[in-house]
N, C-alpha and C. Protein backbone atom coordinates (compact mmCIF):
# COMPACT_ATOMS: atom_id res chain seq x y z
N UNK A 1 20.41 1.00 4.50
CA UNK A 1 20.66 0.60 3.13
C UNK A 1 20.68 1.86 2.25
N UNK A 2 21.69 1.74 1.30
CA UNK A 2 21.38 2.94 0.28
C UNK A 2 21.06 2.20 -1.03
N UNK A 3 21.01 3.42 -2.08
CA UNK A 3 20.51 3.13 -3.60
C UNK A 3 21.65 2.27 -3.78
N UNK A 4 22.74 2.52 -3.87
CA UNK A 4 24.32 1.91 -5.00
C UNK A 4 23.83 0.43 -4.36
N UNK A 5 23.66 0.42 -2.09
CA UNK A 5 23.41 -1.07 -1.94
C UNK A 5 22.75 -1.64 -2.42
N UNK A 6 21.18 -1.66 -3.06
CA UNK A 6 20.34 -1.94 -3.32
C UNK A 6 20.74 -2.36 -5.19
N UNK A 7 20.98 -1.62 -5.76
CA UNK A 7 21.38 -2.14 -6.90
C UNK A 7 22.53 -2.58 -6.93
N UNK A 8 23.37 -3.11 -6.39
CA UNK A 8 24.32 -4.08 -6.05
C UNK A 8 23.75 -5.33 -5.72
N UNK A 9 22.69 -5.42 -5.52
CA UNK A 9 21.74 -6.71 -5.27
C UNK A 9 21.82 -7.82 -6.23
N UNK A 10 21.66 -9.22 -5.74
CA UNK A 10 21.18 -9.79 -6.42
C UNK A 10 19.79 -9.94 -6.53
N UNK A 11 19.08 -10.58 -7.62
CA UNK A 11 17.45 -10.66 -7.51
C UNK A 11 17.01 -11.21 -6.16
N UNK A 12 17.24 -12.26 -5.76
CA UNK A 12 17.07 -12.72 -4.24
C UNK A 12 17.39 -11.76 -3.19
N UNK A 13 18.66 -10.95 -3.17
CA UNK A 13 18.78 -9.99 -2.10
C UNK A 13 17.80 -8.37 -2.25
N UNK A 14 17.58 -8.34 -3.70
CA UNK A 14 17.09 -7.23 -3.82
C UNK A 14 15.53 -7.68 -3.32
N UNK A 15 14.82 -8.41 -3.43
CA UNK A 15 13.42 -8.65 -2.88
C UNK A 15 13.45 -8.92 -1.94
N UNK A 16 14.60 -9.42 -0.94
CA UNK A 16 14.48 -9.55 0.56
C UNK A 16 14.72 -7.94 0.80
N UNK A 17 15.39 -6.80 0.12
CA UNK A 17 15.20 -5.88 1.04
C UNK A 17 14.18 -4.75 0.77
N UNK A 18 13.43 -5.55 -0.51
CA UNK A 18 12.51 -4.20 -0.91
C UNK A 18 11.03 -4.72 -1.35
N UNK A 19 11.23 -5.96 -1.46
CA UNK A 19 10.29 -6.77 -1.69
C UNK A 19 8.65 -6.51 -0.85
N UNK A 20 9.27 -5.85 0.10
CA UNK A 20 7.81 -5.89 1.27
C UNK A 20 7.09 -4.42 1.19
N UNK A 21 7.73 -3.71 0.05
CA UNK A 21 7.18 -2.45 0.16
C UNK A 21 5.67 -2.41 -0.62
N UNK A 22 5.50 -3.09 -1.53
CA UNK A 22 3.95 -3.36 -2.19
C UNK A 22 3.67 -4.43 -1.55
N UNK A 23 2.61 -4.51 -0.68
CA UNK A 23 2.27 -5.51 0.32
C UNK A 23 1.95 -6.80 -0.24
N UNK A 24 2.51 -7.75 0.32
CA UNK A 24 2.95 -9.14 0.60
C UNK A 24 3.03 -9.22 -1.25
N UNK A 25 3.64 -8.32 -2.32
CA UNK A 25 3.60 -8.44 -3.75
C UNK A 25 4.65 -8.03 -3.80
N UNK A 26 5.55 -9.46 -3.96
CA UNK A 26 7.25 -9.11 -3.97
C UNK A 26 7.47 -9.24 -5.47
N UNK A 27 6.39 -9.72 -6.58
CA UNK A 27 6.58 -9.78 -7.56
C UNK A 27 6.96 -8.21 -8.32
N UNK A 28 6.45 -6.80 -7.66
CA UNK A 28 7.15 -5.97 -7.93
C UNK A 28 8.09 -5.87 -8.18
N UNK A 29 9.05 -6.01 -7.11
CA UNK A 29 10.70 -5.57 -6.83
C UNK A 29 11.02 -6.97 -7.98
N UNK A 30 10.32 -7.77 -7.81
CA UNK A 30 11.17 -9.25 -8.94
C UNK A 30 11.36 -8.83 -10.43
N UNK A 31 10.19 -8.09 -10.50
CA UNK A 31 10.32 -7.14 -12.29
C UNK A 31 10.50 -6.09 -11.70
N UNK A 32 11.09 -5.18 -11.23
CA UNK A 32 11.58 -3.67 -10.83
C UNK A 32 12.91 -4.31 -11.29
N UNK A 33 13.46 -5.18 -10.66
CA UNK A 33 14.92 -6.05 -10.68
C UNK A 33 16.11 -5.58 -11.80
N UNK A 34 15.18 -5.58 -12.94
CA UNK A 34 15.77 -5.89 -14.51
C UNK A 34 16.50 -4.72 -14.48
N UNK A 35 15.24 -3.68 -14.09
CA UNK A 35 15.35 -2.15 -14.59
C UNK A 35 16.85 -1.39 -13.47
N UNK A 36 17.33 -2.36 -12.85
CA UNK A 36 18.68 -1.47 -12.43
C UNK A 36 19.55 -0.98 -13.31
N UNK A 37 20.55 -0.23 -12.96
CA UNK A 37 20.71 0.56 -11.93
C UNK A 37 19.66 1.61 -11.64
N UNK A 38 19.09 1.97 -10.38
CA UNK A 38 18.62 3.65 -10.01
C UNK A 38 19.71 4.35 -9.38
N UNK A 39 19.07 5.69 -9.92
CA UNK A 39 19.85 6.63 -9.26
C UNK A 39 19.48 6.92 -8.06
N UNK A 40 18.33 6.91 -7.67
CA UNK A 40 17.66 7.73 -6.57
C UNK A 40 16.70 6.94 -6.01
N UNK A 41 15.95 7.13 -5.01
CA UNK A 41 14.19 6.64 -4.86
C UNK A 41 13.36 6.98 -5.72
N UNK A 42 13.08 8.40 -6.19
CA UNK A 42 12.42 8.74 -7.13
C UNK A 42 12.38 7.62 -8.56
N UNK A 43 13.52 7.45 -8.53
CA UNK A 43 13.62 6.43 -9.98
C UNK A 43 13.10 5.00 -9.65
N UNK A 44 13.99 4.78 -8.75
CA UNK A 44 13.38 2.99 -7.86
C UNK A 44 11.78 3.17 -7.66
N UNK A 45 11.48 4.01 -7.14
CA UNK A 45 9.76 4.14 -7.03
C UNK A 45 8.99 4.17 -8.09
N UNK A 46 9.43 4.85 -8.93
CA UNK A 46 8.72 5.45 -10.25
C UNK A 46 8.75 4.15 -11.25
N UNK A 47 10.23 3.10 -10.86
CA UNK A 47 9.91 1.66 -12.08
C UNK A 47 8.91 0.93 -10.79
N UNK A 48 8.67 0.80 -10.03
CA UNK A 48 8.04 0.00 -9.36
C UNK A 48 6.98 -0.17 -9.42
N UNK A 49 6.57 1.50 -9.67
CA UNK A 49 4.91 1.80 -10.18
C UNK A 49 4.64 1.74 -11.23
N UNK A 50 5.39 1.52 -12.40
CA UNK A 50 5.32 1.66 -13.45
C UNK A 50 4.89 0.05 -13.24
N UNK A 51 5.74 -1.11 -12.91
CA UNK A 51 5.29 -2.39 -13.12
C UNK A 51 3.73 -2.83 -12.10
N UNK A 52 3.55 -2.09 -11.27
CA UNK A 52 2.21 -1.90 -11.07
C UNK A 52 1.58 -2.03 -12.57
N UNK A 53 1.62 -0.45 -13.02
CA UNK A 53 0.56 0.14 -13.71
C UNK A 53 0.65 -0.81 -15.06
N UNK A 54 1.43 -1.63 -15.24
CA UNK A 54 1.62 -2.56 -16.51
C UNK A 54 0.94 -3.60 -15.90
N UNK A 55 0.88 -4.31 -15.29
CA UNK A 55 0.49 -5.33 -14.88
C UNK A 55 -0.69 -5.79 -14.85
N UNK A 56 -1.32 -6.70 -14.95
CA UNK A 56 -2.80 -7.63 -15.58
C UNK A 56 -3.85 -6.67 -14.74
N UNK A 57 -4.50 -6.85 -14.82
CA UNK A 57 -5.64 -6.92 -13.60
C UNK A 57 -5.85 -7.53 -12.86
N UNK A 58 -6.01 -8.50 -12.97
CA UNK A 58 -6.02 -9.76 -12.18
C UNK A 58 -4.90 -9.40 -11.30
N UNK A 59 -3.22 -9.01 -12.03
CA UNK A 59 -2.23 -8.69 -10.37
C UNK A 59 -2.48 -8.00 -9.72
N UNK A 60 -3.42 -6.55 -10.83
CA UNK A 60 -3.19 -5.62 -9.56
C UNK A 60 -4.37 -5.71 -8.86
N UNK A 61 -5.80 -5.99 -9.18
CA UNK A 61 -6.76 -6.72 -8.05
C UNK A 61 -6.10 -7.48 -6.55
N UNK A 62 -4.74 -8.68 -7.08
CA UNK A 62 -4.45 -9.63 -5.88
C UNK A 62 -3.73 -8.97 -5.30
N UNK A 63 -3.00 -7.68 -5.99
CA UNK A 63 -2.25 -6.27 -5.01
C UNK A 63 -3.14 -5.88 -3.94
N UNK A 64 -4.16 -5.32 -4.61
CA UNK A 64 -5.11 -4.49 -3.61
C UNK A 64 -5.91 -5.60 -2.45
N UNK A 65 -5.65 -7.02 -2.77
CA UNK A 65 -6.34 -7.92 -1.75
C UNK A 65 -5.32 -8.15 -0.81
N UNK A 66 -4.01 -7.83 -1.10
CA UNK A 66 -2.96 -8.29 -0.44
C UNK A 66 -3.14 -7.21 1.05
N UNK A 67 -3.53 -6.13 0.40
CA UNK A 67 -3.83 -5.33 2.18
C UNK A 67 -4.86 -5.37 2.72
N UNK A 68 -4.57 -4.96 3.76
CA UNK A 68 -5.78 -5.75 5.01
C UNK A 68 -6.71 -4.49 5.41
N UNK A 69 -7.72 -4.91 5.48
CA UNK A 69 -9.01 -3.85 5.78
C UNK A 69 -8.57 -2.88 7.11
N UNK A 70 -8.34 -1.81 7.38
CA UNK A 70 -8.00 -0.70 7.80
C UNK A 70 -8.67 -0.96 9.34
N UNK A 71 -8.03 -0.85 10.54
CA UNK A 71 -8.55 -1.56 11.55
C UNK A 71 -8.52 -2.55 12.07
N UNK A 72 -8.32 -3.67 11.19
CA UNK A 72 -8.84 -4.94 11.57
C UNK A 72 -6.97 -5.61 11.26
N UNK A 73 -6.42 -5.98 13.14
CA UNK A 73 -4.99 -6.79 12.81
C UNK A 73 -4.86 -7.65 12.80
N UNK A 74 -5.74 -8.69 11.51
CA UNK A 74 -5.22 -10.03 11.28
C UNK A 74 -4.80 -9.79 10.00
N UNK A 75 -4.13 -10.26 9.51
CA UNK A 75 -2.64 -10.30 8.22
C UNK A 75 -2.50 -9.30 8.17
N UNK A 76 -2.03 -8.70 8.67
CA UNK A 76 -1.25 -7.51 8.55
C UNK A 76 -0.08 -6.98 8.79
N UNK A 77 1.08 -6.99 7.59
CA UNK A 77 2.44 -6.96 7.68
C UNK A 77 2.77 -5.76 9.01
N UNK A 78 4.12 -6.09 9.44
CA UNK A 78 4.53 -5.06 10.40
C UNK A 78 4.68 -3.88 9.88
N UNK A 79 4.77 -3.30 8.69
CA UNK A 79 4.73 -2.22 8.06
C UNK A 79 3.21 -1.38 8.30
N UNK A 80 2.14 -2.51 7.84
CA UNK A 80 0.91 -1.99 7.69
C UNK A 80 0.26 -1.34 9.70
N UNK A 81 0.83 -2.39 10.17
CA UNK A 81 0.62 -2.34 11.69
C UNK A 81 0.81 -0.88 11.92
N UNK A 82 2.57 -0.70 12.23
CA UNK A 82 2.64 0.21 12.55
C UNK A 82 2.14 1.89 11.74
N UNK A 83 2.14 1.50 10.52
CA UNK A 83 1.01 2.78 9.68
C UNK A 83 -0.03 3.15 10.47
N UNK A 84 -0.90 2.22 10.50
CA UNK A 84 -2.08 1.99 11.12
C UNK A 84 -2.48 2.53 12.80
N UNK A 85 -1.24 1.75 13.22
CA UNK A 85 -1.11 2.38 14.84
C UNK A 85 -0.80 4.04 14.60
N UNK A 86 -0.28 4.26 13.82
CA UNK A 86 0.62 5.99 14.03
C UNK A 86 -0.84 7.03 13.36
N UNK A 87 -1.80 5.92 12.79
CA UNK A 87 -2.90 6.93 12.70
C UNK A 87 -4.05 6.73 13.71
N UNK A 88 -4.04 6.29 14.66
CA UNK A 88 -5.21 5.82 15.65
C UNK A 88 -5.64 4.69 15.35
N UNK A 89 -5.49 3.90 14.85
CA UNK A 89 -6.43 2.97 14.23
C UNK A 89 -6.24 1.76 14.90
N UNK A 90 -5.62 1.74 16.16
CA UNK A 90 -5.57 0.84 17.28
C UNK A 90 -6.03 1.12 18.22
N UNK A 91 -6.53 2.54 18.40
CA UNK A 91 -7.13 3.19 19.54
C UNK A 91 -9.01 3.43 19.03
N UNK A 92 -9.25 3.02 18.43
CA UNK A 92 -10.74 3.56 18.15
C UNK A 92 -12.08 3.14 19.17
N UNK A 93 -12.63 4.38 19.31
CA UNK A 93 -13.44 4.37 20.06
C UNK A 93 -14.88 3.22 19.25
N UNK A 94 -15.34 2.67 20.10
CA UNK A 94 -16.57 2.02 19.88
C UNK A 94 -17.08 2.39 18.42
N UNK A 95 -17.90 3.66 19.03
CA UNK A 95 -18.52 4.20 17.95
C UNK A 95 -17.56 4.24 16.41
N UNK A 96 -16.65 5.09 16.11
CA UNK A 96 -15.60 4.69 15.33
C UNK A 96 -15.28 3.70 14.82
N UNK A 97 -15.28 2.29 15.56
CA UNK A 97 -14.56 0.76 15.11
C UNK A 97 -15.97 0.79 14.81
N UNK A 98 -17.50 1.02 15.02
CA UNK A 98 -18.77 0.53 14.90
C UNK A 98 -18.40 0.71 12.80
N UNK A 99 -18.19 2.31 12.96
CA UNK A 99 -18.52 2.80 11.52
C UNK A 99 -17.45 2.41 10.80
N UNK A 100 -16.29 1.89 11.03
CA UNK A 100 -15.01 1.58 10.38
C UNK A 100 -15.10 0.32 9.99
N UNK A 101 -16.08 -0.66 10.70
CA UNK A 101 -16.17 -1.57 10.34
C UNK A 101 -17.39 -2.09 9.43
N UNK A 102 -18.62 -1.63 9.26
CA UNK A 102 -19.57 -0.73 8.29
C UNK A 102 -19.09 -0.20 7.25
N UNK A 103 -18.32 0.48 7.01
CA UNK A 103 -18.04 0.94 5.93
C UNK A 103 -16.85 0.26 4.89
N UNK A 104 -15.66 -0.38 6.08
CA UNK A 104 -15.00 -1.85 5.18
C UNK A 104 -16.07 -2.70 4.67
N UNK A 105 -16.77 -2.94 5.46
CA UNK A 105 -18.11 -4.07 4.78
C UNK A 105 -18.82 -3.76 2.83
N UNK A 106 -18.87 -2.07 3.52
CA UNK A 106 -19.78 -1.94 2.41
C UNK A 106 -18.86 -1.51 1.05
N UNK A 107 -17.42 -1.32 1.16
CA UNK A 107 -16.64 -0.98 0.15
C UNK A 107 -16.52 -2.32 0.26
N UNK A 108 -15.82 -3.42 0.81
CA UNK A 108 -15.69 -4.54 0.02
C UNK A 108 -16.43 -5.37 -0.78
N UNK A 109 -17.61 -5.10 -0.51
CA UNK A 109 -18.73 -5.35 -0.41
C UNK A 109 -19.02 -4.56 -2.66
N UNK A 110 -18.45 -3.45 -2.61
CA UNK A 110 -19.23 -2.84 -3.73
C UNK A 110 -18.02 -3.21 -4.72
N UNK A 111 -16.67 -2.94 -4.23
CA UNK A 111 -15.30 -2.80 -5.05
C UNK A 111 -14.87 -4.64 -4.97
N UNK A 112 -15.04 -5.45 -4.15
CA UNK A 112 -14.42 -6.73 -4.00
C UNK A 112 -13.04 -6.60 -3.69
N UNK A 113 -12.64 -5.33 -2.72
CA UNK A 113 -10.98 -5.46 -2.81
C UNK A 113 -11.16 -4.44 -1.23
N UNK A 114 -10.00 -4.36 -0.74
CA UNK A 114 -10.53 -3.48 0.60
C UNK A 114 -10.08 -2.45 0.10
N UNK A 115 -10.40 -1.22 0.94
CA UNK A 115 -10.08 0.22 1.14
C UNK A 115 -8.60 0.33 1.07
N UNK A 116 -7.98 0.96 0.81
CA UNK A 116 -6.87 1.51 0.63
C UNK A 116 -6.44 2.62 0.43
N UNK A 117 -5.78 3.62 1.60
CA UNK A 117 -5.75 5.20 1.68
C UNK A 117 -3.92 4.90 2.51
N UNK A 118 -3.16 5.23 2.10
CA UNK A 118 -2.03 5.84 2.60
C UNK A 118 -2.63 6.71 4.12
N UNK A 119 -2.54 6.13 5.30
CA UNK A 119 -2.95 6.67 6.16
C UNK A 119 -1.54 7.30 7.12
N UNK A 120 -0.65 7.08 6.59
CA UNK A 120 0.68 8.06 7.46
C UNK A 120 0.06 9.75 7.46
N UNK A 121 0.14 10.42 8.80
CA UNK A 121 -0.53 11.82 8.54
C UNK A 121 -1.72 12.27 8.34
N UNK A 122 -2.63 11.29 8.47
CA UNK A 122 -4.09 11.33 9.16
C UNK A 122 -4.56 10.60 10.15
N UNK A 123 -5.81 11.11 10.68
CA UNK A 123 -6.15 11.54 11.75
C UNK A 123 -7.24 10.27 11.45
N UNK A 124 -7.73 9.83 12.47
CA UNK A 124 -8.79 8.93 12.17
C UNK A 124 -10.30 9.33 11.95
N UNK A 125 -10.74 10.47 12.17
CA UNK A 125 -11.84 11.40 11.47
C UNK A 125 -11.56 11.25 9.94
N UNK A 126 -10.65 11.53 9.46
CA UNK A 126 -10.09 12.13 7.69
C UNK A 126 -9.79 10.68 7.23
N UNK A 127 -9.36 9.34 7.67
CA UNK A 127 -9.57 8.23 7.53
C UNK A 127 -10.94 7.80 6.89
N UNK A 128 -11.77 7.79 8.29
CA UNK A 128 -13.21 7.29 8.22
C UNK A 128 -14.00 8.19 6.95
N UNK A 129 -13.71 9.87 7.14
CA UNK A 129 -14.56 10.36 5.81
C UNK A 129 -14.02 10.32 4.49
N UNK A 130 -12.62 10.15 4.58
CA UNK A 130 -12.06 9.69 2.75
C UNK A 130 -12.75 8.18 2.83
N UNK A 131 -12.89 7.54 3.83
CA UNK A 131 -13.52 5.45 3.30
C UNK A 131 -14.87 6.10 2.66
N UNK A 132 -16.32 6.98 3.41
CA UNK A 132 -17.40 7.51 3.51
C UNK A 132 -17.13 7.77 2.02
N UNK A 133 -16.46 8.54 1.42
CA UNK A 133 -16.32 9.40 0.11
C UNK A 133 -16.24 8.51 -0.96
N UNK A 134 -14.89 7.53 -0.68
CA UNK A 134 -14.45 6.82 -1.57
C UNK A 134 -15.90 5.65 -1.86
N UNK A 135 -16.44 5.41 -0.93
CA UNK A 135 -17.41 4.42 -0.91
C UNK A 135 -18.64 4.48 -2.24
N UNK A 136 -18.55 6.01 -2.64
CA UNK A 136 -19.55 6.40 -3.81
C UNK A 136 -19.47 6.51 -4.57
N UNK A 137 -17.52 6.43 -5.18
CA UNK A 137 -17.24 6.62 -6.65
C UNK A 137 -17.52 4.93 -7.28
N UNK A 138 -17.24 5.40 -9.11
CA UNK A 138 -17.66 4.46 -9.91
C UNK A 138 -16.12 3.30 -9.41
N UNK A 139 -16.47 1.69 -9.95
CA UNK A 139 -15.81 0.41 -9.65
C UNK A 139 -14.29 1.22 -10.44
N UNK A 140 -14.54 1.71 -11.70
CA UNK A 140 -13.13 1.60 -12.27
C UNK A 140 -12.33 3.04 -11.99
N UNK A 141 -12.99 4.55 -11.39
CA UNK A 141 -12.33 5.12 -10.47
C UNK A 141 -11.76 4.65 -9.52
N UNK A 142 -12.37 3.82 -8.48
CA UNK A 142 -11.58 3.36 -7.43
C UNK A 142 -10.74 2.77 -7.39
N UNK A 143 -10.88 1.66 -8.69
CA UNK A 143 -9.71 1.00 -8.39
C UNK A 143 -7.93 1.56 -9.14
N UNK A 144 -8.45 2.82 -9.75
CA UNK A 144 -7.36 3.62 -10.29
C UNK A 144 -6.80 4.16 -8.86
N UNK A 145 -7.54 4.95 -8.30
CA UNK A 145 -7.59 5.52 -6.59
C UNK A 145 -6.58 4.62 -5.68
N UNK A 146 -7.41 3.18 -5.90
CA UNK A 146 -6.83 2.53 -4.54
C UNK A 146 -5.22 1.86 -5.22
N UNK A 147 -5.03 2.56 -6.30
CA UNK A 147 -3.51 1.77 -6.95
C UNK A 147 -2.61 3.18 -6.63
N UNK A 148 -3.31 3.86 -6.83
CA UNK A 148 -2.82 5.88 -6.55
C UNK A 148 -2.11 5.36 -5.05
N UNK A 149 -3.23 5.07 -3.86
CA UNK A 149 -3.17 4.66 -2.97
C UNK A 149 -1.92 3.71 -2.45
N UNK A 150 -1.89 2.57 -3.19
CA UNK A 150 -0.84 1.67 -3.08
C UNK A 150 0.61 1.77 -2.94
N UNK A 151 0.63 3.23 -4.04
CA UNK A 151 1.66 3.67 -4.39
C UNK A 151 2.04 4.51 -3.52
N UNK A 152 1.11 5.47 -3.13
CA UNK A 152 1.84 6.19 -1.89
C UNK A 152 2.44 5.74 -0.90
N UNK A 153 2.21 4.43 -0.57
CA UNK A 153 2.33 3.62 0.24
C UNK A 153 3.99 2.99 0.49
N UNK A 154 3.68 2.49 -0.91
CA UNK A 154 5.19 2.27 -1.23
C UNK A 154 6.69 3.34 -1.09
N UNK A 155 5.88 4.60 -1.47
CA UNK A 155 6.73 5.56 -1.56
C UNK A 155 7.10 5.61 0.08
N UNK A 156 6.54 6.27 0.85
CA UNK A 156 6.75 6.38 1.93
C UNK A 156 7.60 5.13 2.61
N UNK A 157 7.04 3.97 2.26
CA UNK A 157 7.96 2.82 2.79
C UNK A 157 9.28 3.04 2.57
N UNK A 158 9.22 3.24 1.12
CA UNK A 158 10.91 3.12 0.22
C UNK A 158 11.54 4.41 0.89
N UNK A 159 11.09 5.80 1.55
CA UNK A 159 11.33 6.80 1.95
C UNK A 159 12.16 6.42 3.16
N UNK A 160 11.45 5.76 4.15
CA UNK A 160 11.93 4.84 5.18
C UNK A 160 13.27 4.40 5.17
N UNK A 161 13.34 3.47 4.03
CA UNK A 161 14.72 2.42 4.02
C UNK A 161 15.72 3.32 3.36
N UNK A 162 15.51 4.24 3.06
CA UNK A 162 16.90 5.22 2.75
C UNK A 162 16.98 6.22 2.77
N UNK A 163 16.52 6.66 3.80
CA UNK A 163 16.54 7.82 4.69
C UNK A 163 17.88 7.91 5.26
N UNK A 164 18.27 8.97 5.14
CA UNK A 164 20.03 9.50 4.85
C UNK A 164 20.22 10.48 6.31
């Protein structure tokens, strides 16, 4: 797919092909929609986050619930899967899944939303000690963090689908 395809979209076609990049929150791309034409990804990304960063709390809370605790593959879109697999996080040793799963506990546990780190290009050591780190900042840092987070996310996805 390219940019011109993508804004050639209708609202229905444009969220079937971009819709899945803010996890299972197709209401993005549904208000990204308006803001066509883009020129680029940079631009398509940049309104996308922008309707993030406008958006209630309450959406972007059910954003950050929409992804699935790091490790653990129940709901977890094929996007998130394979992220996940390409950083170890299907291979973890005991000890590892012991503390990975400890430390989802205790961030969901403090934030009410799971962890969220753009894990394309780390290692599952640098995983486990950004969760360790993140686990100590204040409720309304993190959840600036885990939207920082979201977004990288997206980017890289959207990087994906129009890759030239």
């Amino acid at each position: 797919m390219t940019i011109p395809e993508v804004n050639a979209c209708d609202r229905s076609g444009f969220v079937a092909a971009i819709g899945w990049v803010f996890e299972h929150s197709p209401w993005v791309a549904e208000r990204a929609w308006s803001r066509r034409p883009f020129d680029d990804v940079d631009q398509l990304h940049g309104t996308m986050s922008d309707e993030v960063a406008s958006a209630t709390r309450d959406e972007q809370l059910s954003l950050l619930r929409a992804h699935p605790d790091l490790g653990v593959r129940a709901r977890m879109s094929e996007a998130s899967t394979s992220e996940q697999a390409g950083a170890g996080l299907d291979r973890l040793t005991p000890d590892q899944f012991e503390r990975l799963h400890r430390l989802n506990s205790a961030y969901r546990g403090k934030f009410a939303f799971p962890f969220v780190l753009a894990v394309t290009g780390r290692t599952t050591p640098e995983i486990l000690d950004a969760l360790e780190q993140r686990l100590a900042g204040a409720p309304d840092e993190e959840l600036t963090e885990a939207l920082r987070q979201v977004s990288r996310i997206a980017r890289i996805r959207l990087e994906n689908i129009f890759r030239t």
